[in-house]
N, C-alpha and C. Protein backbone atom coordinates (compact mmCIF):
# COMPACT_ATOMS: atom_id res chain seq x y z
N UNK A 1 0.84 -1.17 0.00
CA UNK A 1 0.00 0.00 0.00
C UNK A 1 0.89 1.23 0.00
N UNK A 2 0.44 2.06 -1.08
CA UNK A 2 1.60 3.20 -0.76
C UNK A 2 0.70 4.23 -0.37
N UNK A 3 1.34 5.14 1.05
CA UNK A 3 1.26 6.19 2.03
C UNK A 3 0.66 7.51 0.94
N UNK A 4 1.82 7.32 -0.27
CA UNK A 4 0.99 8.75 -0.84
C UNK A 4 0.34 9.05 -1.49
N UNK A 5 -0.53 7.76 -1.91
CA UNK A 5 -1.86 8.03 -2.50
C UNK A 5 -2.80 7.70 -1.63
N UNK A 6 -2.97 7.77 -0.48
CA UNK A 6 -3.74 7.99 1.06
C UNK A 6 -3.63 9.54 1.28
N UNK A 7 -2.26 9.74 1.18
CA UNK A 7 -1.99 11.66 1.67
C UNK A 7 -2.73 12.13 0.30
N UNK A 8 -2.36 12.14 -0.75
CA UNK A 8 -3.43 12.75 -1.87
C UNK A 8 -4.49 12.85 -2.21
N UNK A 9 -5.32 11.60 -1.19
CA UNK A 9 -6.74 11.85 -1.38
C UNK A 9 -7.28 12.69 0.01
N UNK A 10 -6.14 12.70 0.96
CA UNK A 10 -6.31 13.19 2.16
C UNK A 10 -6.22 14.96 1.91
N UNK A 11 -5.31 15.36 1.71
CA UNK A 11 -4.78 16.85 1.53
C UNK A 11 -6.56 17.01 0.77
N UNK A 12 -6.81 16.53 -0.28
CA UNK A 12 -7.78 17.02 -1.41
C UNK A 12 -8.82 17.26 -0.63
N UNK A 13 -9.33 16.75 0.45
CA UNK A 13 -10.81 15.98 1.36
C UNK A 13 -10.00 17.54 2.16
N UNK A 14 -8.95 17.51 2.72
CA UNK A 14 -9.00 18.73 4.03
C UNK A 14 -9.09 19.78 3.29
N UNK A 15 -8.43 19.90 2.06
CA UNK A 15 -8.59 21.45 1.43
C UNK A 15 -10.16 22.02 1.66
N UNK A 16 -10.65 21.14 1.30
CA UNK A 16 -13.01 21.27 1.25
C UNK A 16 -13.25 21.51 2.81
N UNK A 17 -12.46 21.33 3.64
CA UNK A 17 -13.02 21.59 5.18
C UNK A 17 -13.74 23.32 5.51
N UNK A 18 -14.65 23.25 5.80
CA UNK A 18 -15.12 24.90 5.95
C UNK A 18 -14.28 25.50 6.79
N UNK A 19 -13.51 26.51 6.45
CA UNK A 19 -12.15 27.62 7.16
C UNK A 19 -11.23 27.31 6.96
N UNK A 20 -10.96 26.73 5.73
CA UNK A 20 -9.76 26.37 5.62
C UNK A 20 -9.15 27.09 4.28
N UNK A 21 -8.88 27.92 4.18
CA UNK A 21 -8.27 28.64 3.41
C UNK A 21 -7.20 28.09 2.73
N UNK A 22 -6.52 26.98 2.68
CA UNK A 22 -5.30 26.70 2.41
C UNK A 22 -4.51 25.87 3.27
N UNK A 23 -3.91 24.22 2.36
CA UNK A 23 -3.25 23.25 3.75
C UNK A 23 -2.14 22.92 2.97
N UNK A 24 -1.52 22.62 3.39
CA UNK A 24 0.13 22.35 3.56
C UNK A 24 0.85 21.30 3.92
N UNK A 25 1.27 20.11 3.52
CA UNK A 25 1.75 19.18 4.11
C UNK A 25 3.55 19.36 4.36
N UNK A 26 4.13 19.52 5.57
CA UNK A 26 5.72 19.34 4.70
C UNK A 26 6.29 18.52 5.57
N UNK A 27 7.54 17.81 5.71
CA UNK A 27 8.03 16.84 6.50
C UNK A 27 9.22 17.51 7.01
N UNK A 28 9.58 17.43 8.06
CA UNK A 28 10.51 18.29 8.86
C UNK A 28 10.74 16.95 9.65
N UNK A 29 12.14 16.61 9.33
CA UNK A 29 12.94 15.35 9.99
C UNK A 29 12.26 14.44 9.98
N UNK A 30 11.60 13.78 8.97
CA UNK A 30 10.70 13.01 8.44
C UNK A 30 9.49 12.57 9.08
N UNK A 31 8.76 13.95 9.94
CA UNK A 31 7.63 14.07 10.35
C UNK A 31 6.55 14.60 9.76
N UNK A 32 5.45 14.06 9.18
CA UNK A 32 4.78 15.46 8.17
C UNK A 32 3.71 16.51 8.92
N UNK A 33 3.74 17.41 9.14
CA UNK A 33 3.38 18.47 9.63
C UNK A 33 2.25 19.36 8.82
N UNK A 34 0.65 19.01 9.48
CA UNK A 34 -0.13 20.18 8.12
C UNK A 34 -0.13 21.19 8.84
N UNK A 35 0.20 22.17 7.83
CA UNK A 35 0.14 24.06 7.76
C UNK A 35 -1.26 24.34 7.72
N UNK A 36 -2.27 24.77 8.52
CA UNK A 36 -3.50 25.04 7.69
C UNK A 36 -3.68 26.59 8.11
N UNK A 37 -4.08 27.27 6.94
CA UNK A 37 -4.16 28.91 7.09
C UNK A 37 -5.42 28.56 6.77
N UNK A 38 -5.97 29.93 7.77
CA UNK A 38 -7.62 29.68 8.10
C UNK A 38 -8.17 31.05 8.00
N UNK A 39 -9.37 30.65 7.31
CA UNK A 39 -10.57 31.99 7.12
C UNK A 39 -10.94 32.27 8.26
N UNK A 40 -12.12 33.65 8.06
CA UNK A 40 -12.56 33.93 9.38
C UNK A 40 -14.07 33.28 9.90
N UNK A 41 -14.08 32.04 8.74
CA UNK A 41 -14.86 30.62 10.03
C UNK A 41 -14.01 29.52 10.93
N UNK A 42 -12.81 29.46 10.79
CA UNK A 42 -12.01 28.37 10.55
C UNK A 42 -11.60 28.52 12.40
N UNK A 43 -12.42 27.44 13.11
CA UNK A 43 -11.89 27.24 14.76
C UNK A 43 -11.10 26.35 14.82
N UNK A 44 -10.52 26.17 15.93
CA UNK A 44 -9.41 25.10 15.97
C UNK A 44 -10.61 23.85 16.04
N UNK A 45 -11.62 23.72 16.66
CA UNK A 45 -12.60 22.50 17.06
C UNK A 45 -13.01 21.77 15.96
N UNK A 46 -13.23 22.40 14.63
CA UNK A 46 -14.09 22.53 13.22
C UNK A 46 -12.59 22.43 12.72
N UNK A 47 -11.65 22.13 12.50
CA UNK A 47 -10.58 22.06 12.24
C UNK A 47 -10.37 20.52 12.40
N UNK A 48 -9.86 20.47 13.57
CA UNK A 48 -9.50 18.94 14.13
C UNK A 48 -10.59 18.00 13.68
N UNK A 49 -11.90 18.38 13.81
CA UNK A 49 -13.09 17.56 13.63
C UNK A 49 -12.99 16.99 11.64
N UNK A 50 -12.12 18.08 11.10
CA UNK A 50 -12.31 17.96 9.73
C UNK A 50 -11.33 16.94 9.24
N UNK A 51 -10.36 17.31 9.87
CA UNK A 51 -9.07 16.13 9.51
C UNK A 51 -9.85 14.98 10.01
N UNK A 52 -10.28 14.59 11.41
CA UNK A 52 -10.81 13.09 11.38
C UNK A 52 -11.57 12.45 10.78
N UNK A 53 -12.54 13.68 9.54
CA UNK A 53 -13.47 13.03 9.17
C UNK A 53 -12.87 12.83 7.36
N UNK A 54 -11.97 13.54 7.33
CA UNK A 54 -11.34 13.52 6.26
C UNK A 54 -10.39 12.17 6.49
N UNK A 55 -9.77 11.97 7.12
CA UNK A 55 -8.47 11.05 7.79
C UNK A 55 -9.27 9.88 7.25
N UNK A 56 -10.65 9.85 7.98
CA UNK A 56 -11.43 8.41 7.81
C UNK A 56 -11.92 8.18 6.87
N UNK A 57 -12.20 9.43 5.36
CA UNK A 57 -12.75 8.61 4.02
C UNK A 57 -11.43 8.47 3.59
N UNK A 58 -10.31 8.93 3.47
CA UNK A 58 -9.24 8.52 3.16
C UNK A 58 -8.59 7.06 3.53
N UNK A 59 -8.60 6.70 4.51
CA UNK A 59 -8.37 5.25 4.80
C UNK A 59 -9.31 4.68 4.57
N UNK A 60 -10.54 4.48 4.07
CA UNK A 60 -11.79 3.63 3.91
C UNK A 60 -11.08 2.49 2.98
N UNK A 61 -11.84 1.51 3.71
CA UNK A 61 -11.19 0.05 3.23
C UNK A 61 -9.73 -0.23 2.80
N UNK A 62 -9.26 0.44 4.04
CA UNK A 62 -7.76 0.24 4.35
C UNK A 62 -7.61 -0.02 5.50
N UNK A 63 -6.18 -0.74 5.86
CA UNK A 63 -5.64 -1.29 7.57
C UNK A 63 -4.93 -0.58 7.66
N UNK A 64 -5.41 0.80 8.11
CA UNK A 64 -4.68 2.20 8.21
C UNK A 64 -5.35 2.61 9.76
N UNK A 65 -4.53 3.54 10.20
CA UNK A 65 -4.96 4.28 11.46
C UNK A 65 -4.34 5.77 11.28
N UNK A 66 -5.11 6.58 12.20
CA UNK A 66 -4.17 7.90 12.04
C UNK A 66 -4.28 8.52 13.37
N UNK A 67 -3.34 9.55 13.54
CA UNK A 67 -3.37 10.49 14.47
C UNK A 67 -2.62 11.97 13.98
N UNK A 68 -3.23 13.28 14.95
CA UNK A 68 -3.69 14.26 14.84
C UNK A 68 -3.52 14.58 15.90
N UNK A 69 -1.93 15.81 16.11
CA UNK A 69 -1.44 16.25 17.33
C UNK A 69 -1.73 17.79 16.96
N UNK A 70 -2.13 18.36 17.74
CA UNK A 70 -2.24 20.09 17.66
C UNK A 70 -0.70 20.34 18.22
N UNK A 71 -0.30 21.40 17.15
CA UNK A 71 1.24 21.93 17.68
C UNK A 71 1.11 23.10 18.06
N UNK A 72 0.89 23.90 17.64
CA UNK A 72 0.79 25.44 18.06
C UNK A 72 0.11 26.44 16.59
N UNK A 73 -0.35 27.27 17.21
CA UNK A 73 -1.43 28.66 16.53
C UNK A 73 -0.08 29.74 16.36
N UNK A 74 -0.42 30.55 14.87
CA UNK A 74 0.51 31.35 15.04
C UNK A 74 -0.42 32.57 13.90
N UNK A 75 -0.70 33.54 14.27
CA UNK A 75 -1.68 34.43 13.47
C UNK A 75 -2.90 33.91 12.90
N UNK A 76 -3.14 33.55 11.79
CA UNK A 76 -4.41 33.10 11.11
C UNK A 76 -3.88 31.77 10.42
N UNK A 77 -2.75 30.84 11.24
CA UNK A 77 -2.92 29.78 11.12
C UNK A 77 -2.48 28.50 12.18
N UNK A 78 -2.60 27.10 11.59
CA UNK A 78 -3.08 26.03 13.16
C UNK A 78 -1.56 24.82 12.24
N UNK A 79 -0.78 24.85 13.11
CA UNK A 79 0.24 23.91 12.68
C UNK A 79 -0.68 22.29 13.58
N UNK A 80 -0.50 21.12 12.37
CA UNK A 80 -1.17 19.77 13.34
C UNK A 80 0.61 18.82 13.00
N UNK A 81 0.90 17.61 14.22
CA UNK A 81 2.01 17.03 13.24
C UNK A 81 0.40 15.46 12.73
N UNK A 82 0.40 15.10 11.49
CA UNK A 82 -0.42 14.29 11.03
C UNK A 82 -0.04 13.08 10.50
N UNK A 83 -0.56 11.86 10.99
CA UNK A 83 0.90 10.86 10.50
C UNK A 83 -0.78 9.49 10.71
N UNK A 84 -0.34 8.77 9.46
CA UNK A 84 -0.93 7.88 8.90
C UNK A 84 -0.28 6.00 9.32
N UNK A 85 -0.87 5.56 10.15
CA UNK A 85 -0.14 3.94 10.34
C UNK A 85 -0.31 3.10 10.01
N UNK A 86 0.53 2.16 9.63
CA UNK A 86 0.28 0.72 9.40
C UNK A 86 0.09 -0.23 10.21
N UNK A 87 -0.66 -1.61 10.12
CA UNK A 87 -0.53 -2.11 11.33
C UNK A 87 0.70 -2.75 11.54
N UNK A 88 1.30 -2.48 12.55
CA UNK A 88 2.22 -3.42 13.29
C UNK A 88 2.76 -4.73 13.74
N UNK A 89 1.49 -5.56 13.57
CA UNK A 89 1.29 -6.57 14.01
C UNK A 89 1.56 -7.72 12.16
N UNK A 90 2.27 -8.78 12.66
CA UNK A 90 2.32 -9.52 11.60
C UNK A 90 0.56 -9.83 10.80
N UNK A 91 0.67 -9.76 9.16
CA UNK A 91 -0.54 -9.66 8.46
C UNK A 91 -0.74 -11.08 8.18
N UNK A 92 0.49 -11.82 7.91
CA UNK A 92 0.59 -13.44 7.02
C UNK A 92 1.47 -13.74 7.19
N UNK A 93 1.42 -15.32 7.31
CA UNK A 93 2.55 -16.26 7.57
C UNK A 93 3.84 -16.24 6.55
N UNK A 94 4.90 -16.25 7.20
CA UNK A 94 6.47 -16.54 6.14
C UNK A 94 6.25 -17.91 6.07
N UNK A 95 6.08 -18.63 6.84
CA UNK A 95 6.07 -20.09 6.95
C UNK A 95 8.20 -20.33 7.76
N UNK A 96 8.04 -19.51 8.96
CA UNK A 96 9.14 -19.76 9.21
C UNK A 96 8.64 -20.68 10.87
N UNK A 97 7.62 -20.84 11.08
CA UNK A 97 7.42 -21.09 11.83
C UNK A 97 7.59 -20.60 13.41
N UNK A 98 7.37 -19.20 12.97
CA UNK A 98 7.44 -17.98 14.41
C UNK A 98 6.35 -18.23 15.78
N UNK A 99 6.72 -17.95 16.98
CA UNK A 99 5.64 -18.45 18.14
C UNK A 99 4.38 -17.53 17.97
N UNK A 100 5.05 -16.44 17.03
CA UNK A 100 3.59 -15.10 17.08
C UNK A 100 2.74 -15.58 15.64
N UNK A 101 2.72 -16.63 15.05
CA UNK A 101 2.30 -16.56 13.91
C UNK A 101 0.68 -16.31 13.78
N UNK A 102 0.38 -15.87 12.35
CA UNK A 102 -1.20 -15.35 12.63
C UNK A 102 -1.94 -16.12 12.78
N UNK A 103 -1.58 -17.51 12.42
CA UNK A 103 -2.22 -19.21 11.92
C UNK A 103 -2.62 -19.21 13.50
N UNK A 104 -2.21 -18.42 14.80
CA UNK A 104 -2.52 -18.74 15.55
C UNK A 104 -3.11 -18.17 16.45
N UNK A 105 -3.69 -17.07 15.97
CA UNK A 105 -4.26 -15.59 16.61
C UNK A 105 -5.98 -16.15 16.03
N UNK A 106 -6.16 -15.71 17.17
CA UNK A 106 -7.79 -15.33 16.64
C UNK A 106 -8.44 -13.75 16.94
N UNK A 107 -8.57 -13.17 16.43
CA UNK A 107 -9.30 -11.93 16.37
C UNK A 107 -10.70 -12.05 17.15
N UNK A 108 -11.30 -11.54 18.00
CA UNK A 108 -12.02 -11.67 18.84
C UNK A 108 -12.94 -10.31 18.50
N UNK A 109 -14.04 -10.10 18.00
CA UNK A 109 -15.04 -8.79 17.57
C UNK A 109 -15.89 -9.57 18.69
């Protein structure tokens, strides 16, 4: 699965957020960080609320997770650091015969 055609449908979905004048993705020590410069509807609450709802058609029918840290306000705009995950956990067997293998997990809903 590649990360940046998740961020490209993501950036596109936050640009449409109401107050959002303009978003920004950039990676600073290989963290990606959105810039969002904001109109005069644009709250920090209606903000955050937009990325999650954006975050979540973007991963739709994907084994993706995300999170959404508020960094700091600086004039008429809201720095977030925004970072997209994979799962962690082994997906399928190598057939090396590991004690964690998935052949032996049961998922419990």
């Amino acid at each position: 699965m590649d990360l940046d055609i998740i961020w490209d449908i993501f950036m596109v979905k936050a640009s449409e957020i109401r107050g959002v004048a303009n978003i920004e993705m950039r990676k600073i020590a290989g963290i990606p960080f959105l810039f969002i410069t904001v109109d005069k509807n644009g709250t920090l609450d209606a903000i955050e609320a937009g990325i999650r709802v954006c975050s979540a058609e973007a991963m739709k029918g994907k084994r993706l997770s995300s999170e959404t840290v508020f960094v700091r306000r600086g004039g008429n705009y809201y720095v977030f650091r925004h970072r997209f995950f994979v799962p962690q956990r082994k997906m399928f067997c190598c057939g090396n015969l590991c004690v964690d293998c998935v052949r032996f997990q049961h998922d419990r809903f």
